[in-house]
N, C-alpha and C. Protein backbone atom coordinates (compact mmCIF):
# COMPACT_ATOMS: atom_id res chain seq x y z
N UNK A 1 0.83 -1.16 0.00
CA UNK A 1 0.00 0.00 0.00
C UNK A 1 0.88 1.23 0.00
N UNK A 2 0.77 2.08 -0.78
CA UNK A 2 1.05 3.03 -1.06
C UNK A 2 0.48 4.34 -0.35
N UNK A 3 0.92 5.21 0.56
CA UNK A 3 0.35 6.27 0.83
C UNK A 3 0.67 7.77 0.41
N UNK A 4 0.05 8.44 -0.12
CA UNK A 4 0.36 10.01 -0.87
C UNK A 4 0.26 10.70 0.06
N UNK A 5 0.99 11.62 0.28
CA UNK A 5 1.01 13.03 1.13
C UNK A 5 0.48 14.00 -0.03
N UNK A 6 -0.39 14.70 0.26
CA UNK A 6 -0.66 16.40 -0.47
C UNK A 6 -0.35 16.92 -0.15
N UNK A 7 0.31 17.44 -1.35
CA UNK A 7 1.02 19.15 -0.90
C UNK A 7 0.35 19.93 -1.11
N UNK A 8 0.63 21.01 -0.56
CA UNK A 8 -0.52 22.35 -0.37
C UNK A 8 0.03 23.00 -2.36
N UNK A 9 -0.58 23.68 -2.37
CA UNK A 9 -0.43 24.44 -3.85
C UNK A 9 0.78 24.90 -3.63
N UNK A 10 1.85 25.11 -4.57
CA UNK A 10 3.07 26.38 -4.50
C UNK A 10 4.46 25.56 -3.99
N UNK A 11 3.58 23.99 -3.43
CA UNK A 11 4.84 23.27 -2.90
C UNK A 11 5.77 23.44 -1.44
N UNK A 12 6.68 22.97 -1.72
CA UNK A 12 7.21 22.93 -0.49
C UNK A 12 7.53 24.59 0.12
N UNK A 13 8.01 25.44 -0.90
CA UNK A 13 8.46 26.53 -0.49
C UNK A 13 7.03 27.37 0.44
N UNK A 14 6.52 27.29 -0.49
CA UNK A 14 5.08 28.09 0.41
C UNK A 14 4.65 27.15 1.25
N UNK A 15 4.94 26.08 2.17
CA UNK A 15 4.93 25.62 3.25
C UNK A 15 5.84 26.31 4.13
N UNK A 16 6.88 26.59 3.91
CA UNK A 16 8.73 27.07 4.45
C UNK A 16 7.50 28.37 4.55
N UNK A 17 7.43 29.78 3.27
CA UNK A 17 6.54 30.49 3.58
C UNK A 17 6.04 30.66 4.96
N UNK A 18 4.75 30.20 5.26
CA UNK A 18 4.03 30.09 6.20
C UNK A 18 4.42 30.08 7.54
N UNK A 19 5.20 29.20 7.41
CA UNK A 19 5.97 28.41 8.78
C UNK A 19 7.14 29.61 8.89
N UNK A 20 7.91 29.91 8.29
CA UNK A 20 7.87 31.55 8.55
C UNK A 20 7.23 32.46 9.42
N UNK A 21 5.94 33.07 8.85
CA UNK A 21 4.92 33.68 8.83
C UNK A 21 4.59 33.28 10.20
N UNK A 22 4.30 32.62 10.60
CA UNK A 22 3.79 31.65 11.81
C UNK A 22 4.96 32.28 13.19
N UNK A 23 6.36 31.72 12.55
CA UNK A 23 7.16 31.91 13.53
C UNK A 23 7.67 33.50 14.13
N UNK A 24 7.20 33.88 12.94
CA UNK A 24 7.81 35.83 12.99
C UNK A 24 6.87 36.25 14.21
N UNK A 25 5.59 35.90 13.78
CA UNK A 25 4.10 36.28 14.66
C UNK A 25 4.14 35.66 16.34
N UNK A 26 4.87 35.02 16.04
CA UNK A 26 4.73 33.97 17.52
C UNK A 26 6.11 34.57 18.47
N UNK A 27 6.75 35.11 17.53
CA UNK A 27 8.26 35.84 17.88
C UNK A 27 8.05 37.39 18.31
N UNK A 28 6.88 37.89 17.71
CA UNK A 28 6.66 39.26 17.86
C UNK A 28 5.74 39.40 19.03
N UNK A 29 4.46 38.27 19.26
CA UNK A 29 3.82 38.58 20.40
C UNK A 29 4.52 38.55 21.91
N UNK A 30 5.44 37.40 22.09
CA UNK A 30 6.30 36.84 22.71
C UNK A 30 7.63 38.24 23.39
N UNK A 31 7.60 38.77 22.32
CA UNK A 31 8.53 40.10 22.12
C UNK A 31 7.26 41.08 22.99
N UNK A 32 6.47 41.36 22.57
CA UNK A 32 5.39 42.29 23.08
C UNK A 32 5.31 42.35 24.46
N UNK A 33 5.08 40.90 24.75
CA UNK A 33 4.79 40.35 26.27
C UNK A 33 5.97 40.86 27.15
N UNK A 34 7.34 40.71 26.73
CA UNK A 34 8.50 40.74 27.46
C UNK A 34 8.08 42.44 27.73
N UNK A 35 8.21 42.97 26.39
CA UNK A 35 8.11 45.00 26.66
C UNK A 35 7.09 45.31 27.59
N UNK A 36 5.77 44.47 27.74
CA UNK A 36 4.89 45.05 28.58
C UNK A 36 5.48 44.88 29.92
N UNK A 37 5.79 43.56 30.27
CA UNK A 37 6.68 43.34 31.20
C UNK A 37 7.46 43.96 32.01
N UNK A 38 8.22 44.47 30.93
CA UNK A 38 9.70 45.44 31.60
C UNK A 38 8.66 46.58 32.04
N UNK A 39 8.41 46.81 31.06
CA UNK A 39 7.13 48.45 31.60
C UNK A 39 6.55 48.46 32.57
N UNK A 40 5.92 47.14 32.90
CA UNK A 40 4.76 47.38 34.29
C UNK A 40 5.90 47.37 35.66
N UNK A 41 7.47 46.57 35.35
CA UNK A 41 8.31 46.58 36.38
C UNK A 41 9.18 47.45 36.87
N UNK A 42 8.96 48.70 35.38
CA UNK A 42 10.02 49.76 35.51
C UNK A 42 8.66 50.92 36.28
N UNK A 43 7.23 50.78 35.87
CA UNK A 43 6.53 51.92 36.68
C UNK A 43 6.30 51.12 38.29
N UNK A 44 6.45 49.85 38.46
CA UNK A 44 6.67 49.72 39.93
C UNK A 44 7.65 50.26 40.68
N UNK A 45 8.97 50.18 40.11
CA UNK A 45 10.36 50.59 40.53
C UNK A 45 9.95 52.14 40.66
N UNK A 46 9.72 52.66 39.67
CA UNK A 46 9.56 54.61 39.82
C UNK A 46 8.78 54.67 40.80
N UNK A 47 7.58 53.81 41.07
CA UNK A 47 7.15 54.32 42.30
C UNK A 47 7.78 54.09 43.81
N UNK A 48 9.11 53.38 43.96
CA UNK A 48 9.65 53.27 45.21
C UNK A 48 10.92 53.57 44.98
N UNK A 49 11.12 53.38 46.64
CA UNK A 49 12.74 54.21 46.93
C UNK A 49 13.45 52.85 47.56
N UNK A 50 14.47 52.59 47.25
CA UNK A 50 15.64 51.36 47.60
C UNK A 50 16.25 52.50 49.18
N UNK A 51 16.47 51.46 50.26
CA UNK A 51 17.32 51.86 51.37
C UNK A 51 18.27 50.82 51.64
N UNK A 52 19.46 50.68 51.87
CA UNK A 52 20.46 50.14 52.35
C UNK A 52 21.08 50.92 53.56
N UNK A 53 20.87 50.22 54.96
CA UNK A 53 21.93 50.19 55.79
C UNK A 53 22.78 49.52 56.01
N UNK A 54 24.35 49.86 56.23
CA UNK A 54 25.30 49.81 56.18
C UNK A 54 26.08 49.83 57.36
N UNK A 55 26.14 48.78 58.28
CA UNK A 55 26.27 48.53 59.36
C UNK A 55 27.85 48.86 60.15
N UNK A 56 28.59 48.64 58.81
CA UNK A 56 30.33 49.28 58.63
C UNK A 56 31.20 47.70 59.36
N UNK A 57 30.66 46.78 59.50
CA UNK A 57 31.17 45.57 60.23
C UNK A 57 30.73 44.60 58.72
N UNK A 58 30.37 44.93 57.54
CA UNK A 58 29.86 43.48 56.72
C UNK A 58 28.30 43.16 56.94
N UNK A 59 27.50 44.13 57.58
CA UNK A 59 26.26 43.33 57.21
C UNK A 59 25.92 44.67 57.18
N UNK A 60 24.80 43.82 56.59
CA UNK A 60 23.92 45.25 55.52
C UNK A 60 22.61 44.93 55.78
N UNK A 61 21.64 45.84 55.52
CA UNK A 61 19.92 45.50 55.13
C UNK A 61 19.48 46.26 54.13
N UNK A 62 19.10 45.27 53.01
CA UNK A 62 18.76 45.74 52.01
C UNK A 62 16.86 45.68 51.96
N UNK A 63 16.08 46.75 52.08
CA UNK A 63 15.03 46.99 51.70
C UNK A 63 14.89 47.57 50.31
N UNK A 64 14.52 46.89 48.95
CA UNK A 64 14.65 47.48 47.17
C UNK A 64 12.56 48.00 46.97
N UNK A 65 11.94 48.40 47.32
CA UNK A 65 10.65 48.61 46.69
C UNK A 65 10.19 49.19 47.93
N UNK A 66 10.48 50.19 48.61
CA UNK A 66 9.66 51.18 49.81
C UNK A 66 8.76 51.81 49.12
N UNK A 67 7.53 51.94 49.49
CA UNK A 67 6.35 52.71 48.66
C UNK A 67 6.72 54.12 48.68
N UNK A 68 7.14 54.62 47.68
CA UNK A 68 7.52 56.17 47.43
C UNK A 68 6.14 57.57 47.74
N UNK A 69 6.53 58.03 48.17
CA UNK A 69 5.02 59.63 47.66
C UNK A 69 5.35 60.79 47.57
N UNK A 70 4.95 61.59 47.15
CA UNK A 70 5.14 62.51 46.74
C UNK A 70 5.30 63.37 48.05
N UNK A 71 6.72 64.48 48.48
CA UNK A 71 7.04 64.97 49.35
C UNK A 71 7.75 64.00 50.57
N UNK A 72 8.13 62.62 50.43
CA UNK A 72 8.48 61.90 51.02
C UNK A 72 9.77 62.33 51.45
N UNK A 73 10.75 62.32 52.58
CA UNK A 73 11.94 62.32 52.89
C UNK A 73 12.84 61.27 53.50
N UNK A 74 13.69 61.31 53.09
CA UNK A 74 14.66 60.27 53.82
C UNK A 74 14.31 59.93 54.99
N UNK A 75 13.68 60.50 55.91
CA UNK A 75 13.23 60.69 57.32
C UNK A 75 12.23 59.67 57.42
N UNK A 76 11.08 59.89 56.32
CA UNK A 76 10.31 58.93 55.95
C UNK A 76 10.33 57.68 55.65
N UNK A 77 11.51 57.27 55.21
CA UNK A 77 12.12 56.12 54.14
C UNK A 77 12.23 55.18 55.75
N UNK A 78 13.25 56.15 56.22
CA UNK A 78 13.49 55.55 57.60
C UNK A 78 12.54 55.06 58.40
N UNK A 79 11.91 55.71 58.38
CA UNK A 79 10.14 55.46 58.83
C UNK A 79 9.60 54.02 58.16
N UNK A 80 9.16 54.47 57.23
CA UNK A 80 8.73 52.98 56.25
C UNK A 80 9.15 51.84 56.73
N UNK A 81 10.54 51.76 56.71
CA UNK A 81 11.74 50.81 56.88
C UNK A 81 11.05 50.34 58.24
N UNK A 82 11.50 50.95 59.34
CA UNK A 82 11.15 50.77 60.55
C UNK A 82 9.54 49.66 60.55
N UNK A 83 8.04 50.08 59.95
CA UNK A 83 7.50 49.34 59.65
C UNK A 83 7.55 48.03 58.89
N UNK A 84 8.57 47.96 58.29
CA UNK A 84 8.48 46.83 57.68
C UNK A 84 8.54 45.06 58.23
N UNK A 85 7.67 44.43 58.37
CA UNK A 85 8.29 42.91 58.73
C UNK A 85 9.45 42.61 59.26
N UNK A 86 10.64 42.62 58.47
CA UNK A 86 11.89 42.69 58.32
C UNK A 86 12.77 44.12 58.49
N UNK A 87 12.18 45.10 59.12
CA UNK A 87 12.62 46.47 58.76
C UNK A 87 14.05 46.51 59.63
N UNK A 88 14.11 47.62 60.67
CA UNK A 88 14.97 48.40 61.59
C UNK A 88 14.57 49.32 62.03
N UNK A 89 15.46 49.42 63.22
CA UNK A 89 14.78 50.34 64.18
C UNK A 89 15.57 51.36 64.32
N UNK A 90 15.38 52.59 64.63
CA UNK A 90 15.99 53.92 64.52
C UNK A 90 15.78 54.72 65.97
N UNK A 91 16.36 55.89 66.27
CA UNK A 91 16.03 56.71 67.21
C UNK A 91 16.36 57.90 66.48
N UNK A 92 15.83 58.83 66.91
CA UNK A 92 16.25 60.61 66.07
C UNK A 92 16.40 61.73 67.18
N UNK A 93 16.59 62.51 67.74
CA UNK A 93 16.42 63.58 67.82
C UNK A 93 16.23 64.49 67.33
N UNK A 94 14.95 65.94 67.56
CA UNK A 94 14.28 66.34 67.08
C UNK A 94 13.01 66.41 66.08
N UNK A 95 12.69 67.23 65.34
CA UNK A 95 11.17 66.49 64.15
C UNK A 95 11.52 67.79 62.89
N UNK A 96 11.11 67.23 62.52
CA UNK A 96 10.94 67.20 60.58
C UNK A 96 12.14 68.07 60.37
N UNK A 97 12.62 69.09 59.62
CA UNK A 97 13.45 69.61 59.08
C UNK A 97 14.56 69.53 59.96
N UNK A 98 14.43 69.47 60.91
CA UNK A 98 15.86 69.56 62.15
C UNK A 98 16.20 68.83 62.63
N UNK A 99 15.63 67.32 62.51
CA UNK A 99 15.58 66.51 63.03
C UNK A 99 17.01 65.70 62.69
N UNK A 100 17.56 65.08 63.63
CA UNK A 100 18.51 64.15 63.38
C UNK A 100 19.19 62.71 63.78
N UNK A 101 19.03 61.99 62.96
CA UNK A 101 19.30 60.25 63.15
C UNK A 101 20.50 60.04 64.34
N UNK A 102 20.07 59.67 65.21
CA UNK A 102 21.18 59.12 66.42
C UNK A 102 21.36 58.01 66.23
N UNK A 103 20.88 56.96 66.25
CA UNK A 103 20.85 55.37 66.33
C UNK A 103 20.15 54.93 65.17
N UNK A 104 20.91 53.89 64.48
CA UNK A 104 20.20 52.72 63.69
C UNK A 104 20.12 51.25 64.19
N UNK A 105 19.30 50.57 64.37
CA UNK A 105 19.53 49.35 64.93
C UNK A 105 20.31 49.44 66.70
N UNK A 106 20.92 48.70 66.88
CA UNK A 106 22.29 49.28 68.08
C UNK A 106 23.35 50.32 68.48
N UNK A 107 23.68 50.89 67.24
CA UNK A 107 24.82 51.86 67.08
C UNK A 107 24.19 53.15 66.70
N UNK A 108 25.03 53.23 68.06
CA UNK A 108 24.42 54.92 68.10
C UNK A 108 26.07 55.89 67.63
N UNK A 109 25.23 57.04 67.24
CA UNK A 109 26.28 58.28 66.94
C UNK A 109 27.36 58.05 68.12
N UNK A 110 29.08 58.47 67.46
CA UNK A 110 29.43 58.50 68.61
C UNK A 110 30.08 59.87 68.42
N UNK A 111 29.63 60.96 67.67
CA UNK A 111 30.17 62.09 68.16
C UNK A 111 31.66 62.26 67.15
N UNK A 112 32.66 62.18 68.06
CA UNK A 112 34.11 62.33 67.25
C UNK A 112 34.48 61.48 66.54
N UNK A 113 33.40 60.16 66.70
CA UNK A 113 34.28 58.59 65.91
C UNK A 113 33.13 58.29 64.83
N UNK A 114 32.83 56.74 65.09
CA UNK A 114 31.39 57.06 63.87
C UNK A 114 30.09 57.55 63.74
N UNK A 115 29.51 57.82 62.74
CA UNK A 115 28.46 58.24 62.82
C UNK A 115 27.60 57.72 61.53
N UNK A 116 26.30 57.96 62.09
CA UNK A 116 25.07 57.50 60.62
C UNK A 116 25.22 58.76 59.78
N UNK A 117 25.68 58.19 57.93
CA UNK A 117 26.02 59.06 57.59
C UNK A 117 25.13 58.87 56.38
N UNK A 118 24.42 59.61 55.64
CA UNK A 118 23.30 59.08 54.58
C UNK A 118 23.69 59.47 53.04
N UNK A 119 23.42 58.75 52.06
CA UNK A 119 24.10 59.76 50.38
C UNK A 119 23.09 59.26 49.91
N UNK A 120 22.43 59.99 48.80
CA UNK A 120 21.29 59.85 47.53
C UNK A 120 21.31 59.63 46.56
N UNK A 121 21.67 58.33 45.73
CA UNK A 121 22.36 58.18 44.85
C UNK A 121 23.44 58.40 44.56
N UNK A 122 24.13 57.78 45.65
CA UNK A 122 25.85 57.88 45.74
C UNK A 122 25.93 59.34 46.18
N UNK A 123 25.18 60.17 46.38
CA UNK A 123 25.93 61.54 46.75
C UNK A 123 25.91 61.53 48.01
N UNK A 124 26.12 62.59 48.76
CA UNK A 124 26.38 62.99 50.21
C UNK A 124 25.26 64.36 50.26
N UNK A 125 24.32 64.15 51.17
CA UNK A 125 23.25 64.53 51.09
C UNK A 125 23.92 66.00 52.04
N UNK A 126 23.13 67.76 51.46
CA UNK A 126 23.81 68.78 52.06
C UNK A 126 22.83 68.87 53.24
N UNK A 127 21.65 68.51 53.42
CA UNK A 127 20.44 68.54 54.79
C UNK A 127 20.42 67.35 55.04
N UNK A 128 19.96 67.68 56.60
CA UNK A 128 19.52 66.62 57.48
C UNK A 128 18.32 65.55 56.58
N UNK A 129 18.37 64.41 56.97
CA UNK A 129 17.20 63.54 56.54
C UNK A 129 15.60 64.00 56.74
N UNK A 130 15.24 65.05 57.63
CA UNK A 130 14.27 65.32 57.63
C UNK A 130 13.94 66.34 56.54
N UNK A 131 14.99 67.04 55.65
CA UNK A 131 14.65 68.03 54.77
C UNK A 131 15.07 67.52 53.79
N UNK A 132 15.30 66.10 53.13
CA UNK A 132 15.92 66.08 51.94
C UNK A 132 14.58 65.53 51.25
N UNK A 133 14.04 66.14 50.24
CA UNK A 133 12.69 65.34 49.44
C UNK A 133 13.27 63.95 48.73
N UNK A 134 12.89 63.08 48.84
CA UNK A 134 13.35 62.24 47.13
C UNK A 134 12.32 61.78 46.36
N UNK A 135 12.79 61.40 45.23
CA UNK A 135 12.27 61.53 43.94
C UNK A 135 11.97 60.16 43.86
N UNK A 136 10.97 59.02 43.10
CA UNK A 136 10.48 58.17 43.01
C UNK A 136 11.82 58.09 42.22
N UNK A 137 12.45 55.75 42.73
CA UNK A 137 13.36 55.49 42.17
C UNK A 137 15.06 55.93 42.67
N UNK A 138 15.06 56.82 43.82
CA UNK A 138 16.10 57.02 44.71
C UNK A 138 16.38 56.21 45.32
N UNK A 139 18.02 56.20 45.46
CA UNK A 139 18.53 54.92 46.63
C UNK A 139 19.00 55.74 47.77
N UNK A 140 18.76 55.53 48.72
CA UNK A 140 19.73 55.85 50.09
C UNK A 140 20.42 55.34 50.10
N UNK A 141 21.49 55.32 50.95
CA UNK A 141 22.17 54.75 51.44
C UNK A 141 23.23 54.76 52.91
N UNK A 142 22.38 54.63 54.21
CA UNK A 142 23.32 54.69 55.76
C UNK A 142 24.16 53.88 55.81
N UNK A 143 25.18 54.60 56.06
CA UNK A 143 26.39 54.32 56.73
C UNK A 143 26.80 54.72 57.88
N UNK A 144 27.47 53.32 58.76
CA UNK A 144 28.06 53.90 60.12
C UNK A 144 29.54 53.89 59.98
N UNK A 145 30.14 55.03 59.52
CA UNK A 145 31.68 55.37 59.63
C UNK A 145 31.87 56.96 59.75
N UNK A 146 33.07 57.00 59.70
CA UNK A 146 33.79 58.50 60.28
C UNK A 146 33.31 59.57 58.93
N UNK A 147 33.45 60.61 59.33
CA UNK A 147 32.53 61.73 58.49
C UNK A 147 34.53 61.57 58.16
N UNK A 148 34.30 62.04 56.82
CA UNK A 148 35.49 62.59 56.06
C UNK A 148 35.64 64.08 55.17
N UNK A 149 36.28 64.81 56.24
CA UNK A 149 36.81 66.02 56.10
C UNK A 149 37.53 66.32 54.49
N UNK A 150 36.50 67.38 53.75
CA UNK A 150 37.74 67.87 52.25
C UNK A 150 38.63 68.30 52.79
């Protein structure tokens, strides 16, 4: 017994064709999906602020997605943090613009030796944490070491 395969009209090539056609489409939605993707993960990220403390001994706490808002301050961040599950605990002296971080966790300011020292995207912040605004997508970053003199 003999069995025939049919070919579509046009032959093998306009099979290749298709199967093409097929794969470009299946390549492009696939492609689509990934861009929506990145998009819905890059407007989550803009809406929060990353904090890292920096303990100056090798351990760190990394909090990456703090709910950001509008007029928020470092002060705040600290705040957040503090709520979190997993957060840290802080002490300050004073409130809002004047206010200033004594203790993170155990280690407190010591005045002439180390101290909690905060930067905003790698910079070195010129106000206290209670007056610095940040911007959706800012990193902090506390550190407990010696202030360094220009």
């Amino acid at each position: 017994m003999v069995t025939r395969i049919r070919q579509l009209p046009g032959g093998p090539s306009r099979r290749a064709f298709w199967m093409a056609v097929l794969a470009t489409a299946t390549t492009m939605a696939m492609a689509t999906i990934s861009i929506a993707t990145v998009s819905i993960a890059a407007d989550v990220k803009a809406e929060t602020v990353r904090l890292v403390v920096d303990y100056g001994d090798g351990a760190q706490v990394h909090l990456t997605a703090l709910p950001w808002r509008d007029g928020m301050t470092v002060l705040d961040a600290l705040a957040a943090a503090k709520k979190h599950p997993h957060g840290i605990t802080f002490a300050q002296r004073g409130s809002g613009a004047s206010s200033l971080v004594t203790q993170i966790g155990d280690l407190k300011n010591e005045g002439d030796g180390k101290n909690w020292l905060y930067t905003v995207n790698g910079k070195l912040a010129p106000v206290g944490a209670g007056a610095y605004k940040l911007k959706a997508g800012d990193g902090i970053l506390w550190e407990f070491k010696d202030y360094e003199y220009n």
